[in-house]
PDB file of N, CA and C in Angstrom:
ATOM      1  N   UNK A   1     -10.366  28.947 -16.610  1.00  0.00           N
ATOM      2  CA  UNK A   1      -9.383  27.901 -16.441  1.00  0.00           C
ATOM      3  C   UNK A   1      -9.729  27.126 -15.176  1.00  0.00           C
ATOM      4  N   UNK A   2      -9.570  26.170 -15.628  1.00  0.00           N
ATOM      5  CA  UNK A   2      -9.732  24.816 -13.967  1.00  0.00           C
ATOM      6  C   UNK A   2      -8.490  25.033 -12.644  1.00  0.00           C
ATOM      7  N   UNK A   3      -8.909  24.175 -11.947  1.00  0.00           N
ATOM      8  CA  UNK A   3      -7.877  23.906 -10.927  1.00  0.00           C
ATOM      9  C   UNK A   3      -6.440  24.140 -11.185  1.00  0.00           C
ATOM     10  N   UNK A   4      -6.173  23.170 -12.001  1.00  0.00           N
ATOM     11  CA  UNK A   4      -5.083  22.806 -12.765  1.00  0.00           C
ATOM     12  C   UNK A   4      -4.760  24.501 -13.134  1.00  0.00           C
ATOM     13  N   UNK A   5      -3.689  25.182 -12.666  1.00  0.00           N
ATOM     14  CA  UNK A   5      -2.810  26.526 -13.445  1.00  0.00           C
ATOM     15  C   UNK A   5      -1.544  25.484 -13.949  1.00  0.00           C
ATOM     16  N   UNK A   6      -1.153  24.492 -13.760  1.00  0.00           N
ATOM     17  CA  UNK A   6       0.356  24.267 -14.226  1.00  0.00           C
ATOM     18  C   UNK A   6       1.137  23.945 -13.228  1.00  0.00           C
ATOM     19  N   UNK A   7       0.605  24.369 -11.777  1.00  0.00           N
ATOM     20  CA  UNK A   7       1.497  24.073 -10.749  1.00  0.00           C
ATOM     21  C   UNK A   7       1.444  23.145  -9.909  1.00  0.00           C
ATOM     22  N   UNK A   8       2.719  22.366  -9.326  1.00  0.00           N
ATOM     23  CA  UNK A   8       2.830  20.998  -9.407  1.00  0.00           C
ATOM     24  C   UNK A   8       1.885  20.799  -7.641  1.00  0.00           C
ATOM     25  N   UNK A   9       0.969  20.164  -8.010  1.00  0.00           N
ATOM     26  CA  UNK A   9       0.602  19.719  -6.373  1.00  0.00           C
ATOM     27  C   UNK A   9       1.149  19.172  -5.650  1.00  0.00           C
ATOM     28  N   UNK A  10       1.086  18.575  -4.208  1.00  0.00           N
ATOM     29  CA  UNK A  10       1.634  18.479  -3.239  1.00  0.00           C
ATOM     30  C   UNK A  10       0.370  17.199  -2.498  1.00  0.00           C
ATOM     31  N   UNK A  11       1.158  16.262  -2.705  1.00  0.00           N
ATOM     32  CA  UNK A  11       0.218  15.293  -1.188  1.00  0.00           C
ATOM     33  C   UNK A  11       1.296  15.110  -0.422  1.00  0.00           C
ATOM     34  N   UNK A  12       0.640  14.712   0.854  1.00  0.00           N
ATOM     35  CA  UNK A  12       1.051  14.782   2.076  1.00  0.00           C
ATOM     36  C   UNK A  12       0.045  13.590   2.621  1.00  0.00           C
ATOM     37  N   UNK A  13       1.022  12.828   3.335  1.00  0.00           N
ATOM     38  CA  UNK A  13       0.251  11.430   4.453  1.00  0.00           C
ATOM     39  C   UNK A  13       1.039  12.163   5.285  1.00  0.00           C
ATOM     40  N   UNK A  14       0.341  11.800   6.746  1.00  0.00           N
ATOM     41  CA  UNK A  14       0.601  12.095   8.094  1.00  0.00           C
ATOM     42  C   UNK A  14       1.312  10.759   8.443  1.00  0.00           C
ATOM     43  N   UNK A  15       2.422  11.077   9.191  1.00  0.00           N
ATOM     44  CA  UNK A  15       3.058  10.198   9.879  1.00  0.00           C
ATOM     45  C   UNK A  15       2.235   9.043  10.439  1.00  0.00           C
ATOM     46  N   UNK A  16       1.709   9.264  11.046  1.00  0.00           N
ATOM     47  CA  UNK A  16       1.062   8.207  12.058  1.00  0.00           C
ATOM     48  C   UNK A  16       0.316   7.029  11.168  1.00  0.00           C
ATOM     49  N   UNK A  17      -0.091   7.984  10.018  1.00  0.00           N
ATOM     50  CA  UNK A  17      -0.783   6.529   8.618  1.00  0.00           C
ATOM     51  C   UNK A  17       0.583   5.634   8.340  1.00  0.00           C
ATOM     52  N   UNK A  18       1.399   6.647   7.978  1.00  0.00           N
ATOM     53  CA  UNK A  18       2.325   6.137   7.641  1.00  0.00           C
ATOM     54  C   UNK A  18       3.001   4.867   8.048  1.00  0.00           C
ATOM     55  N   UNK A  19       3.580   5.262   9.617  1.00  0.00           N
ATOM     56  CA  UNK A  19       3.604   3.973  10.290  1.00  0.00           C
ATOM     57  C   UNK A  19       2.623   2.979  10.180  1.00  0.00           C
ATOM     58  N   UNK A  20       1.458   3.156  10.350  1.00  0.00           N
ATOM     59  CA  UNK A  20      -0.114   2.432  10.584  1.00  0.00           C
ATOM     60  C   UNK A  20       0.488   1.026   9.004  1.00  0.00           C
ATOM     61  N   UNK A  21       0.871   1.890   7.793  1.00  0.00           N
ATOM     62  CA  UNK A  21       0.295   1.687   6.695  1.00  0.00           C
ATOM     63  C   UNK A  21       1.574   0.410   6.593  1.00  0.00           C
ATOM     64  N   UNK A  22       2.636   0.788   7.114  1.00  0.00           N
ATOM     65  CA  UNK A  22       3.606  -0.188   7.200  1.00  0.00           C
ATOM     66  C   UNK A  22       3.428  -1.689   8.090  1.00  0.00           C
ATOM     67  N   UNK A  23       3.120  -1.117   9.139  1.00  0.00           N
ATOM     68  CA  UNK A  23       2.440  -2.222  10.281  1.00  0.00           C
ATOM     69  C   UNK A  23       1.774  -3.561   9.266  1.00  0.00           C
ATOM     70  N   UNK A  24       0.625  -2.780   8.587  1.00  0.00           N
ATOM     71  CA  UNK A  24      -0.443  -3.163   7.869  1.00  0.00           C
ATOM     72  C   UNK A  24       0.613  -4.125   6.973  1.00  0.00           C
ATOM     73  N   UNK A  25       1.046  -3.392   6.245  1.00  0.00           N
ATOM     74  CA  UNK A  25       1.784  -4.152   4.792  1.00  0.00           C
ATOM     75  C   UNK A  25       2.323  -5.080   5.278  1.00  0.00           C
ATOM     76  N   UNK A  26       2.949  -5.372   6.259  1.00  0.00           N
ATOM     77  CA  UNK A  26       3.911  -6.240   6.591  1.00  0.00           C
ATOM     78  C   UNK A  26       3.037  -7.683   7.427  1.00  0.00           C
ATOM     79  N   UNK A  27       2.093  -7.387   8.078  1.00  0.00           N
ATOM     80  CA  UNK A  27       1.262  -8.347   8.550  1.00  0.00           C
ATOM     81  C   UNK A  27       0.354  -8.951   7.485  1.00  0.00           C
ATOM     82  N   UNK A  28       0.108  -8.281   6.382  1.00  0.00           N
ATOM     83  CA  UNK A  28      -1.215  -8.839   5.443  1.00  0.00           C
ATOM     84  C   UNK A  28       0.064  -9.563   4.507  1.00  0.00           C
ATOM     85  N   UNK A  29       1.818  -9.049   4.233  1.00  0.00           N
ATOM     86  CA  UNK A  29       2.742  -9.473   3.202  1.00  0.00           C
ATOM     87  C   UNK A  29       2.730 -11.484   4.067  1.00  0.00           C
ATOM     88  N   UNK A  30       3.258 -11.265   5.678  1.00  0.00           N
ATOM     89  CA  UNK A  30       3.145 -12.465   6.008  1.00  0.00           C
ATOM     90  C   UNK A  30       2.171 -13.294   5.692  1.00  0.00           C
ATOM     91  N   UNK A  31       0.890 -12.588   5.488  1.00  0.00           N
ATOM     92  CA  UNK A  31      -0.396 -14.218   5.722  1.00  0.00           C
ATOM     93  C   UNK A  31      -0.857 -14.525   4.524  1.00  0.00           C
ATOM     94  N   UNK A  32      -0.262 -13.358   3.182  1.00  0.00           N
ATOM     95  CA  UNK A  32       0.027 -13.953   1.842  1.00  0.00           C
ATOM     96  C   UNK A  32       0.798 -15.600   1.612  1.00  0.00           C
ATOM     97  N   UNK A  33       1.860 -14.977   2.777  1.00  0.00           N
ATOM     98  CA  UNK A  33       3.210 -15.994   1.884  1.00  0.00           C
ATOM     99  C   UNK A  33       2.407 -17.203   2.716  1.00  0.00           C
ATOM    100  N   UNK A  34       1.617 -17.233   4.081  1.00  0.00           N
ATOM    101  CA  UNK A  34       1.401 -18.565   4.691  1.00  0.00           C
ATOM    102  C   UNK A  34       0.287 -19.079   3.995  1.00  0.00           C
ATOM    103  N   UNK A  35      -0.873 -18.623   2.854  1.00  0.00           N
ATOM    104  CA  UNK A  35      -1.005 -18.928   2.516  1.00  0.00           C
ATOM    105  C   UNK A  35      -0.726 -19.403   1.222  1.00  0.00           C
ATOM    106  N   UNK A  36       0.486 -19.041   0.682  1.00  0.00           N
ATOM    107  CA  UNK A  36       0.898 -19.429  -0.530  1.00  0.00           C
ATOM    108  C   UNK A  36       0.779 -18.459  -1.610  1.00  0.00           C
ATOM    109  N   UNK A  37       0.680 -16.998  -1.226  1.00  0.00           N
ATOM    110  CA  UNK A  37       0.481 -16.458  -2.491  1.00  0.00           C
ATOM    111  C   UNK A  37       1.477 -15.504  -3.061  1.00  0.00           C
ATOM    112  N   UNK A  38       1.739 -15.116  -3.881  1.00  0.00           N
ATOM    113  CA  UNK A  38       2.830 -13.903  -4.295  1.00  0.00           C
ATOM    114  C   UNK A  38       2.581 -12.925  -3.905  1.00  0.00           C
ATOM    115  N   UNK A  39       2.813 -12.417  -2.645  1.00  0.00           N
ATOM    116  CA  UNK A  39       2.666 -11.041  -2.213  1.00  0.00           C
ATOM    117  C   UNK A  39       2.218  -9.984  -3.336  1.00  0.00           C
ATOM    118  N   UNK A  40       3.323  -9.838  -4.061  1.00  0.00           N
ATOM    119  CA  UNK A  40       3.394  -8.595  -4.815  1.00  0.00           C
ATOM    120  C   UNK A  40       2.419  -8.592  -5.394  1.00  0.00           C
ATOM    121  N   UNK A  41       2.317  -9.966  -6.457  1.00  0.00           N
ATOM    122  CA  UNK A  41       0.908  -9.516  -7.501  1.00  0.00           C
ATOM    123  C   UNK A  41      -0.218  -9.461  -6.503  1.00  0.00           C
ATOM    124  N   UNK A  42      -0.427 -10.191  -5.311  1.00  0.00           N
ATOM    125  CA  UNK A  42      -1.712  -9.345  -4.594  1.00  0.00           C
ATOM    126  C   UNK A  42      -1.884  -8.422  -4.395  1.00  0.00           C
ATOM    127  N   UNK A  43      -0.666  -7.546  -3.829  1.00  0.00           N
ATOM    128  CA  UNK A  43      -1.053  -5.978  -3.503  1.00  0.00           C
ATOM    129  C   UNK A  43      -1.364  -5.744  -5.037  1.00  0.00           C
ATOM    130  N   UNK A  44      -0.509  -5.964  -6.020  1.00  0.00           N
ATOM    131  CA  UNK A  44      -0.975  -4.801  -7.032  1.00  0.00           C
ATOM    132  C   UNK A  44      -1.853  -5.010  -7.287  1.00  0.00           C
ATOM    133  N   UNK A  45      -3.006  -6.301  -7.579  1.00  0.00           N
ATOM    134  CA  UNK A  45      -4.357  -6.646  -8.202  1.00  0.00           C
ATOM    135  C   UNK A  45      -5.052  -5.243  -6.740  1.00  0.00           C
ATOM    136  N   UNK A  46      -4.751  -5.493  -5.799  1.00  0.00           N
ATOM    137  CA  UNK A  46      -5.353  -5.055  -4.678  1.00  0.00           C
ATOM    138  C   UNK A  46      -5.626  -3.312  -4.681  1.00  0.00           C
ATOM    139  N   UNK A  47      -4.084  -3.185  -5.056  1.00  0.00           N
ATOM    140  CA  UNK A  47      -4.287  -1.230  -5.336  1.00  0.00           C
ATOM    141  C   UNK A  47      -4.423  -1.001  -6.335  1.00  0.00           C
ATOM    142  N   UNK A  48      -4.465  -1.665  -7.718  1.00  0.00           N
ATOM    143  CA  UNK A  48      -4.861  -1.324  -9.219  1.00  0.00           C
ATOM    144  C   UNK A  48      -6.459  -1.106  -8.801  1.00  0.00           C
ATOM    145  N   UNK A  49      -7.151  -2.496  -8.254  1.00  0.00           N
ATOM    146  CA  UNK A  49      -8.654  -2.448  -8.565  1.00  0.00           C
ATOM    147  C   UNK A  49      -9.389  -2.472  -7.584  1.00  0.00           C
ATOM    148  N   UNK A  50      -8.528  -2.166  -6.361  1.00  0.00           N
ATOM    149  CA  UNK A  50      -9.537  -1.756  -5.044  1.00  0.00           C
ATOM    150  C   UNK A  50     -10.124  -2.948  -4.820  1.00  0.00           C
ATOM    151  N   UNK A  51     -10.397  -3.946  -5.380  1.00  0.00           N
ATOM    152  CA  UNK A  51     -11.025  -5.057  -4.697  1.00  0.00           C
ATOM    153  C   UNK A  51     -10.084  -6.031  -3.786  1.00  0.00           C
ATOM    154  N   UNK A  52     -10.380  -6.178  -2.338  1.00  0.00           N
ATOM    155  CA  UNK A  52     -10.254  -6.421  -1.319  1.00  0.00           C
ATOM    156  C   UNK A  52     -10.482  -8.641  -1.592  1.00  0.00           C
ATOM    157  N   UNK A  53     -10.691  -8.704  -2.326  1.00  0.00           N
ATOM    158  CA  UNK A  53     -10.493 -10.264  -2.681  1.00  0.00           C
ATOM    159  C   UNK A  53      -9.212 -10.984  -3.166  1.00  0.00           C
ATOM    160  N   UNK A  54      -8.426  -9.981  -3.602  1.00  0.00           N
ATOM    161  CA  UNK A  54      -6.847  -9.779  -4.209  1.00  0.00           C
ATOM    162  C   UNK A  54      -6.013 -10.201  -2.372  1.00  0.00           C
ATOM    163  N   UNK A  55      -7.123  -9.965  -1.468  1.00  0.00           N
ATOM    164  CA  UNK A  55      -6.061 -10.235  -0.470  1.00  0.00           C
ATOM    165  C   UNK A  55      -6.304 -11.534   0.668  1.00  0.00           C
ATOM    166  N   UNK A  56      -6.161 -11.731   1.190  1.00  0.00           N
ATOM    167  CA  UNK A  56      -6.956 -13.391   1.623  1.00  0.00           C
ATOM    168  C   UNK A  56      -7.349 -12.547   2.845  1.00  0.00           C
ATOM    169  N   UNK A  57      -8.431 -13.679   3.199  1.00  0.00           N
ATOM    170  CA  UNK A  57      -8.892 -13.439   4.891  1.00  0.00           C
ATOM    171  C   UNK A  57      -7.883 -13.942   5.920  1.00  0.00           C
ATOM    172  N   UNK A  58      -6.985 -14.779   5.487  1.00  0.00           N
ATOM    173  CA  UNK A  58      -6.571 -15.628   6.781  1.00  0.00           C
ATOM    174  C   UNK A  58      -5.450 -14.675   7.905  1.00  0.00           C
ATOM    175  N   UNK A  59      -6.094 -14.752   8.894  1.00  0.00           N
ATOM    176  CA  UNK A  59      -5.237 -13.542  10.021  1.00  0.00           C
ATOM    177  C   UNK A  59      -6.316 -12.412   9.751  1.00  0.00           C
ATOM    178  N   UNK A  60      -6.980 -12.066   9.621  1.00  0.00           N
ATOM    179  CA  UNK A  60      -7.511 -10.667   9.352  1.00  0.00           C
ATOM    180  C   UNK A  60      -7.703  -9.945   8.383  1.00  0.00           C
ATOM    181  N   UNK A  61      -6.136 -10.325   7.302  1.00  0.00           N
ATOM    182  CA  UNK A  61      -5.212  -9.428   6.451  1.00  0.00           C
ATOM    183  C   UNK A  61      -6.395  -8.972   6.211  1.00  0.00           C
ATOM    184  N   UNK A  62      -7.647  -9.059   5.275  1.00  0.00           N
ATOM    185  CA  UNK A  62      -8.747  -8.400   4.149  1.00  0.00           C
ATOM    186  C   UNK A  62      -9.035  -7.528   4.911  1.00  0.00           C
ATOM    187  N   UNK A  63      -9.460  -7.696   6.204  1.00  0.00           N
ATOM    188  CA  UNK A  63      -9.768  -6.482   6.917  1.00  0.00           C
ATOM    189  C   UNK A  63      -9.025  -5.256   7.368  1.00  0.00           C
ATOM    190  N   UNK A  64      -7.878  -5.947   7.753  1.00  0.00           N
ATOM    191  CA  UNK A  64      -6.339  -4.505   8.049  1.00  0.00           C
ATOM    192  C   UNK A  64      -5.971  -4.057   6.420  1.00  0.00           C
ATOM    193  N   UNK A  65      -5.655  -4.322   5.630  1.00  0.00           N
ATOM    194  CA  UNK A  65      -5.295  -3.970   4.087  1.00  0.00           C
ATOM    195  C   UNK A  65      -6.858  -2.615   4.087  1.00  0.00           C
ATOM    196  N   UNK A  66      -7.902  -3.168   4.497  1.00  0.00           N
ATOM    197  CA  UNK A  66      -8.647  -1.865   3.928  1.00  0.00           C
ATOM    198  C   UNK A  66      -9.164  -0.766   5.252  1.00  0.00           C
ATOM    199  N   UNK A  67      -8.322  -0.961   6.409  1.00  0.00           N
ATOM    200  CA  UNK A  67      -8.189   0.155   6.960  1.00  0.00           C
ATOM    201  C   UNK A  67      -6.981   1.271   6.743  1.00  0.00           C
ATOM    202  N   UNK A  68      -6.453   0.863   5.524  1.00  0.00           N
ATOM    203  CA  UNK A  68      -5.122   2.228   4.897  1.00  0.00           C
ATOM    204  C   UNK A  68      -5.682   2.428   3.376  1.00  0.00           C
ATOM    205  N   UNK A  69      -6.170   3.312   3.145  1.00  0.00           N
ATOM    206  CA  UNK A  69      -6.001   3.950   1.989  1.00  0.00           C
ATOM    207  C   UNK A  69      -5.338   3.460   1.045  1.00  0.00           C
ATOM    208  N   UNK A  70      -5.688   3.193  -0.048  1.00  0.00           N
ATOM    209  CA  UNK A  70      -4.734   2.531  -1.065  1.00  0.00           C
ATOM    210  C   UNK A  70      -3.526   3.387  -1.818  1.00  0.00           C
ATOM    211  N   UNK A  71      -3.953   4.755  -1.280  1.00  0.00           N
ATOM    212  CA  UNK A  71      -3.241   5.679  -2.370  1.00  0.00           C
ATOM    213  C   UNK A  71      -1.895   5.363  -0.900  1.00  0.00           C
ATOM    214  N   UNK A  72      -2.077   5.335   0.170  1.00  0.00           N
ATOM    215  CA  UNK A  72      -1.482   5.287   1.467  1.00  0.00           C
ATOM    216  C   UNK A  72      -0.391   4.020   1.013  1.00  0.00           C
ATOM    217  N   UNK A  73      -0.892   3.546   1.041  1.00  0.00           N
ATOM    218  CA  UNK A  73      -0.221   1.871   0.509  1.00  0.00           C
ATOM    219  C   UNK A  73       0.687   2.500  -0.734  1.00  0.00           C
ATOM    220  N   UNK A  74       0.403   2.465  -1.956  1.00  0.00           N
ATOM    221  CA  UNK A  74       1.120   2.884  -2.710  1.00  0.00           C
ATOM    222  C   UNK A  74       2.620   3.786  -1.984  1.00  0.00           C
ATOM    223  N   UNK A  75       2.191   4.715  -1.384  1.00  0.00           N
ATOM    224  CA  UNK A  75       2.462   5.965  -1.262  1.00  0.00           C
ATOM    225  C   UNK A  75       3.677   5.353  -0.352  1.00  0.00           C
ATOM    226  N   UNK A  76       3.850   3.906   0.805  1.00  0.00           N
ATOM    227  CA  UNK A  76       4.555   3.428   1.303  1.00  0.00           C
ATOM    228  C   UNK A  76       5.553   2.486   0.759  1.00  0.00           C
ATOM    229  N   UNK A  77       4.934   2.123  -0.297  1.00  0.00           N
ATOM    230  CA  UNK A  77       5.882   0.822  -1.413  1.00  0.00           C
ATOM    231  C   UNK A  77       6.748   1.717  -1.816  1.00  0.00           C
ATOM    232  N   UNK A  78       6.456   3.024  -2.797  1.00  0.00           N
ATOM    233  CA  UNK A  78       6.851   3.239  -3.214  1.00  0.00           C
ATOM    234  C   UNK A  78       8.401   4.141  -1.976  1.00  0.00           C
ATOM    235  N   UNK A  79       8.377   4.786  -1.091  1.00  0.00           N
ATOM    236  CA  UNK A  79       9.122   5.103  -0.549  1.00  0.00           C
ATOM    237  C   UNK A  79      10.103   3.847  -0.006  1.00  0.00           C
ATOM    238  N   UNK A  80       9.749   3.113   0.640  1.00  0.00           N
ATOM    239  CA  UNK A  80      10.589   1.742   0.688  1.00  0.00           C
ATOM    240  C   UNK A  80      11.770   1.653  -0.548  1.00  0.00           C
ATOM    241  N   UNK A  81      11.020   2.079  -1.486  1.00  0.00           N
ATOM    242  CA  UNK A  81      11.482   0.978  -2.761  1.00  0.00           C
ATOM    243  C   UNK A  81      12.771   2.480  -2.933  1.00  0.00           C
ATOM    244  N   UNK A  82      12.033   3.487  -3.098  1.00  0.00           N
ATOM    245  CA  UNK A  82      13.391   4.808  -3.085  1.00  0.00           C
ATOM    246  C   UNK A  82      14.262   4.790  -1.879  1.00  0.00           C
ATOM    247  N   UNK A  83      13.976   3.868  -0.663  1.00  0.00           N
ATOM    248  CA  UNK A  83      14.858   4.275  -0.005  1.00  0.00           C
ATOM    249  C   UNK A  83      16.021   3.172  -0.151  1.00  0.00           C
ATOM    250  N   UNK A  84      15.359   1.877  -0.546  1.00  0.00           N
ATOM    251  CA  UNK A  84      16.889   0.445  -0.929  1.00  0.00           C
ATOM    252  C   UNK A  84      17.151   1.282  -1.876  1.00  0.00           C
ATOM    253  N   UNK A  85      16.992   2.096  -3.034  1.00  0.00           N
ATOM    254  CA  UNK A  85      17.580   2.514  -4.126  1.00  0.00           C
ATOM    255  C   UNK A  85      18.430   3.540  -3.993  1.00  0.00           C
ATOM    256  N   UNK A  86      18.431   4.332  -3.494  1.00  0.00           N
ATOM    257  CA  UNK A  86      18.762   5.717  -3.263  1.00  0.00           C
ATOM    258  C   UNK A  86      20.172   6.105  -3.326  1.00  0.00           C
ATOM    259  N   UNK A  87      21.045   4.813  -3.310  1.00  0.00           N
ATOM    260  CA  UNK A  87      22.590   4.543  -3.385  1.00  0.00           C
ATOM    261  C   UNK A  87      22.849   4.368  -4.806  1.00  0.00           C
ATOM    262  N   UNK A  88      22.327   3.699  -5.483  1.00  0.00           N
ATOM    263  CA  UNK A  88      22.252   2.925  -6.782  1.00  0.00           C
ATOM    264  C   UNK A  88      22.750   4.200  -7.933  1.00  0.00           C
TER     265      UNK A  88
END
């Protein structure tokens, strides 16, 4: 039998990405909108297919977006998004 017995794994990001990964999102979300683009569908073209063209150069963003991990990124949307919800 493989890896896999049935039992549920466990990831874990370290705090400090964490913050890092937010920093990130929020500076590359601004230089989307100044250049005119829909945030959202960039990140997702961006963490669906890893290509780093989904995000513009202007400010840096292309370069800060691929110093966090994409699974990192995900891994931050998605907590955001459970934490506005979490009342609901």
């Amino acid at each position: 039998m493989g890896a896999n017995n049935g039992d549920t794994m466990e990831f874990q990001v370290e705090k400090e990405n964490e913050n890092k990964a937010k920093e990130v999102i929020m500076q590359v979300y601004r230089s989307l909108l100044e250049k005119g683009y829909e945030p959202i569908n960039q990140f997702v073209g961006y963490i669906i297919s890893g290509d780093p063209t989904y995000i513009t150069s202007h400010n840096n963003a292309r370069y800060l977006i691929q110093t966090i991990e994409r699974d990192e990124l995900l891994e931050e949307f998605i907590h955001c998004y459970l934490q506005m919800h979490e009342k609901d």
